[in-house]
Every structure is written in C-alpha cells, then in structure tokens.
Protein backbone atom coordinates (compact mmCIF):
# COMPACT_ATOMS: atom_id res chain seq x y z
CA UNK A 1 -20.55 -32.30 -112.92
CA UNK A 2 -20.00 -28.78 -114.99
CA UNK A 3 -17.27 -30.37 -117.38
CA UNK A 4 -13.63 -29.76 -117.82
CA UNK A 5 -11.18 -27.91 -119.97
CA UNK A 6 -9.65 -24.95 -120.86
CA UNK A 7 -11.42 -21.59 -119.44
CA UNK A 8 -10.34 -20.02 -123.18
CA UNK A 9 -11.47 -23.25 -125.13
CA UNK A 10 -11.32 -22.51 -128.85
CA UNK A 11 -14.04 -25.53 -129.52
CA UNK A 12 -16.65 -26.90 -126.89
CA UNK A 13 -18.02 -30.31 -126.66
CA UNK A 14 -21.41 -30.66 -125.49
CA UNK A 15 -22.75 -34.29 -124.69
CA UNK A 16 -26.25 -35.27 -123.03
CA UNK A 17 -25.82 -36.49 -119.26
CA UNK A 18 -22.83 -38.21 -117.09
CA UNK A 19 -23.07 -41.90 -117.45
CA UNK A 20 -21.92 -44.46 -114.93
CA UNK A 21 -18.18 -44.10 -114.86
CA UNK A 22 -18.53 -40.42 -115.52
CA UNK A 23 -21.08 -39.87 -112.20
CA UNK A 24 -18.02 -42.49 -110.19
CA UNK A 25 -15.21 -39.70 -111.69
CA UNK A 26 -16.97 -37.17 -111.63
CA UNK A 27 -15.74 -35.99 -115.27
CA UNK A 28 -17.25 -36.14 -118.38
CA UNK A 29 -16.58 -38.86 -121.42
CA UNK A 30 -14.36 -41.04 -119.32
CA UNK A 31 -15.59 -44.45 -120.07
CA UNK A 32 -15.71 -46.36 -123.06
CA UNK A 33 -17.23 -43.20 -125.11
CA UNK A 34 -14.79 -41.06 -123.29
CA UNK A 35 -11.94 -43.20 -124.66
CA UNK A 36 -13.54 -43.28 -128.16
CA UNK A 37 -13.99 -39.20 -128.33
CA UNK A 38 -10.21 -39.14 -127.25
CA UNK A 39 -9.70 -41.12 -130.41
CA UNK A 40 -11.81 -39.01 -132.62
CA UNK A 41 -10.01 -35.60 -130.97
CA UNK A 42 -6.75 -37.00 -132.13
CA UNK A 43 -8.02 -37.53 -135.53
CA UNK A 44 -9.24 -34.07 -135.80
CA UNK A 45 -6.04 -33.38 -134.41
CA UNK A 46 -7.18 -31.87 -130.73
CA UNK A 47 -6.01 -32.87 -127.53
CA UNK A 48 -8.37 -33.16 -124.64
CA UNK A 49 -6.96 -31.03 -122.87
CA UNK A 50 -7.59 -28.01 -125.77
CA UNK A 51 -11.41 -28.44 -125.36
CA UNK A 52 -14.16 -28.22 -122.95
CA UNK A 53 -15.90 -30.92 -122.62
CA UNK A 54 -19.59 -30.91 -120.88
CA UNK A 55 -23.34 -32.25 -120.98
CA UNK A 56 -26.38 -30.59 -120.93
CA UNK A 57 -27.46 -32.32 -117.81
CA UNK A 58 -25.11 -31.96 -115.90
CA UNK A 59 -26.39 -35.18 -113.06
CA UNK A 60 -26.87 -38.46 -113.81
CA UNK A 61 -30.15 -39.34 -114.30
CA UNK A 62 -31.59 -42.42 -112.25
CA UNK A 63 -31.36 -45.78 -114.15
CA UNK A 64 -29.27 -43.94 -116.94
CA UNK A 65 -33.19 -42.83 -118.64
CA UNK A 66 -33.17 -40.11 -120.86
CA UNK A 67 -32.92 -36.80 -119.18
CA UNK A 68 -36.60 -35.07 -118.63
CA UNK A 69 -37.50 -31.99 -120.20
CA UNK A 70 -37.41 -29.90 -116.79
CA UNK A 71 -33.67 -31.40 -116.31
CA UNK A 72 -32.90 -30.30 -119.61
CA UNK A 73 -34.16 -26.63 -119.21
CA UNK A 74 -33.36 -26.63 -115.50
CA UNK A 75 -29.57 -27.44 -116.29
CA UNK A 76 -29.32 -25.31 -119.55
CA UNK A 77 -30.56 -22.13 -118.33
CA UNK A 78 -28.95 -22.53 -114.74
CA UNK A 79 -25.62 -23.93 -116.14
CA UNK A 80 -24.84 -24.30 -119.81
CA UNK A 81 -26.09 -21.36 -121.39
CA UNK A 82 -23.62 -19.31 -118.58
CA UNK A 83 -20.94 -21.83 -119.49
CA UNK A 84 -21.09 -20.86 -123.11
CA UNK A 85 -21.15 -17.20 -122.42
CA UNK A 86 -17.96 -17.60 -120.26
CA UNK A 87 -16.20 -19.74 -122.01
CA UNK A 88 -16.62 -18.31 -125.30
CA UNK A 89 -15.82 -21.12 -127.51
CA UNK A 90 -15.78 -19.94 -131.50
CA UNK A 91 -17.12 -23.61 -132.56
CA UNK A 92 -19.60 -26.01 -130.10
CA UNK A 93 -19.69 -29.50 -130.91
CA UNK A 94 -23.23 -30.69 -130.23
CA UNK A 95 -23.07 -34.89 -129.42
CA UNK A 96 -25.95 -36.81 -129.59
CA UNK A 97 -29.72 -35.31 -130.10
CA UNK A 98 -30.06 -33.74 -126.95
CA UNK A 99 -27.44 -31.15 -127.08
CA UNK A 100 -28.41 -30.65 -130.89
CA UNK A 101 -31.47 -29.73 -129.73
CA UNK A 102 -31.15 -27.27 -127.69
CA UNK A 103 -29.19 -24.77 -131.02
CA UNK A 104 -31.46 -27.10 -133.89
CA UNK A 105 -34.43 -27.96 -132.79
CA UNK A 106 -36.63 -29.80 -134.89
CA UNK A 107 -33.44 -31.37 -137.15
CA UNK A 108 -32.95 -34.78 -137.28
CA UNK A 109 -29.14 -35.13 -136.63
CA UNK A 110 -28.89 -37.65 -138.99
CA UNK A 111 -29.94 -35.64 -141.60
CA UNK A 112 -27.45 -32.58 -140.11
CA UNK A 113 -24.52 -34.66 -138.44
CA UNK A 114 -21.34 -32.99 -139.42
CA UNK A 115 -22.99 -29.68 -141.08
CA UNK A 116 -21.57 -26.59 -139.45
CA UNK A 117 -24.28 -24.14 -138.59
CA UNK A 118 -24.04 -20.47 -137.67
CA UNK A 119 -26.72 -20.10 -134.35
CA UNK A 120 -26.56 -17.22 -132.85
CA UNK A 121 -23.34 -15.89 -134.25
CA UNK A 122 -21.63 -19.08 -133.40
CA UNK A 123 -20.39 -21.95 -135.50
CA UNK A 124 -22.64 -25.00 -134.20
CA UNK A 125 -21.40 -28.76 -135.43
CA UNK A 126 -24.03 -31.35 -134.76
CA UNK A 127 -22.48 -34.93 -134.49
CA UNK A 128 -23.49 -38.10 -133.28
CA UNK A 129 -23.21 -38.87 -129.70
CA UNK A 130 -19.90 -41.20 -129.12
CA UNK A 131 -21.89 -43.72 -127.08
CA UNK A 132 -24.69 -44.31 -130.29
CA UNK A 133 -21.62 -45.13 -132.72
CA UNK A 134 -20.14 -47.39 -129.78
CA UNK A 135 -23.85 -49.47 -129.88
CA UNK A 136 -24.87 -48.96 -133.62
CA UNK A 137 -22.36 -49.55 -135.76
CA UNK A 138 -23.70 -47.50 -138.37
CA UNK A 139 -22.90 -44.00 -136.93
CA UNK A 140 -19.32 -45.08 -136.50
CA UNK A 141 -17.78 -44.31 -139.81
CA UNK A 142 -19.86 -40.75 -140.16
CA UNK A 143 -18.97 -40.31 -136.91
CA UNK A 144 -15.14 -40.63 -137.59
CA UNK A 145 -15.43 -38.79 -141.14
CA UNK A 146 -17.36 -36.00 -139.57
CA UNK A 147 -14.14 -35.90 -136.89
CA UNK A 148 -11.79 -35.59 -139.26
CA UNK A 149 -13.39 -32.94 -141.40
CA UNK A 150 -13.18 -30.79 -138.07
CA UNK A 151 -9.53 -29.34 -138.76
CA UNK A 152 -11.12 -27.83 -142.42
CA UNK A 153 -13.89 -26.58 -140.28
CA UNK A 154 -11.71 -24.66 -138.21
CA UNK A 155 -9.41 -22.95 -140.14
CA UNK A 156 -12.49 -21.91 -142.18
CA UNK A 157 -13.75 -20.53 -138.90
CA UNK A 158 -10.55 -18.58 -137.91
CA UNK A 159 -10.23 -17.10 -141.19
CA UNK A 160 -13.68 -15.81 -140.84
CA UNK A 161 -13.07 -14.53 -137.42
CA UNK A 162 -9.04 -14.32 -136.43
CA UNK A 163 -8.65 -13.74 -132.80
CA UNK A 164 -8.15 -10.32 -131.45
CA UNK A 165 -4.49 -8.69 -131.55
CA UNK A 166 -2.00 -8.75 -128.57
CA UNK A 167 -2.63 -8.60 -125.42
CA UNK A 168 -3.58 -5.61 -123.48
CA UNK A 169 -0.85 -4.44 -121.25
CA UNK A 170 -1.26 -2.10 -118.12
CA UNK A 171 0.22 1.26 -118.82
CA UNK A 172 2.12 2.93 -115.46
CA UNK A 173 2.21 6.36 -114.47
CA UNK A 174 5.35 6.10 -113.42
C-alpha cells in the first residue's frame, strides 16, 4: 500500500505498517487510528485530503508483529525515501517510533514528541503513533496538544521558506 494524498502535499504523514482494516482497504489510517488522526488533522486544521498519508512498511506484517529490520530498510530505500523526494513535502510528520527512527535515530520520542527538527533540510515533527494514544491513555493529551501546535509550526515554516512565485508559463513563437 504506497499511501494516499496529494502529489504536491505541503505536510506528509508517515506511520509504521498497514494494520488490519488498512491491509482489507488497502489505504492507510482507516480504522479506529485512522478515524482518530482525522480528528487530530481537523484540530490542526488540515483536511485529509491536504496530506499524504503513508507507512514505512508499506505490507502488513504477519500477526500484526513489529516490522523487521530488513522490511524496514527494504521498504524505505525501495519506496519511501523516493516518495519523499517526489512528493516534496516542506514538513513530515513522523507517527510512532518507527518512522521517527528512520530521520532521529537514537531519540526516544517521548522525550522529542512534538519538537520540530530540521533533517536534512526538512522540517521533521516526531509524534506519537495514533494507535499508542488509542491503547495508553497517556499519549492522548500530548498527542492532541502536539496536533494543535501544528498550525504555529507551519506558518513558522512558510515564513522561513515561502513557496516559489507563479507559475511558469510556455512562451510561443508565434
């Protein structure tokens, strides 16, 4: 499943693997932590259909386990990294500690949840993953205040970096 969206998204989501409803769909976040990022979108005040929304693996992995580290680089290099490129977005929403990972490794997300970091000249957002605050109550409210600090975080990013001027037009000869 490579994800959904926008070809021009401004912001990119990035969870860990399909789940059950997701592998049946065959889109990402459409189950119960699918409904819940919809929630925290609005908040921010986004629309699903203004972001791409992907996972690092991009299978589901048998029995719902934890993706393995060969999935992981398999699916990053063959996929997500040419995703990114494409795509463009100026800010990538990393959910859960396996797409944190992959732009902080070696940070504890709940030490950098909500913290935007600049990796490889792009704004990276590390949050918690929409499925954790669904089972542990205690990453729901962070997980909602770091959501609705995202609209600050963005107009702090396009003043930094407005987008380019017009359009290019084709010139005729004639």
């Amino acid at each position: 499943m490579p994800g959904e969206g926008p070809a021009d998204a401004e912001v990119m989501l990035i969870g860990e693997a399909p789940g059950y409803h997701e592998d049946q769909q065959g889109r990402p976040f459409v189950g119960p932590a699918g409904r819940f990022l919809t929630e925290l979108l609005a908040r921010a005040g986004l629309r699903r259909e203004e972001v791409f929304i992907t996972n690092v693996v991009k299978c589901r992995p048998p029995n719902n386990r934890d993706p393995a580290p060969i999935e992981i680089r398999t699916c990053t290099s063959t996929w997500l990294e040419k995703q990114i490129e494409i795509i463009n977005p100026r800010v990538v929403i990393t959910l859960g500690r396996y797409s944190t990972a992959l732009f902080l490794p070696n940070q504890s997300i709940t030490k950098v949840h909500g913290q935007p970091h600049q990796v490889n000249g792009r704004v990276i957002i590390p949050m918690f993953h929409p499925a954790a605050a669904l089972h542990q109550e205690r990453f729901k409210e962070p997980l909602i205040k770091d959501f609705e600090r995202l609209p600050q975080i963005l107009a702090e990013v396009r003043r930094q970096s407005p987008a380019a001027g017009p359009e290019p037009r084709q010139l005729s000869f004639f």
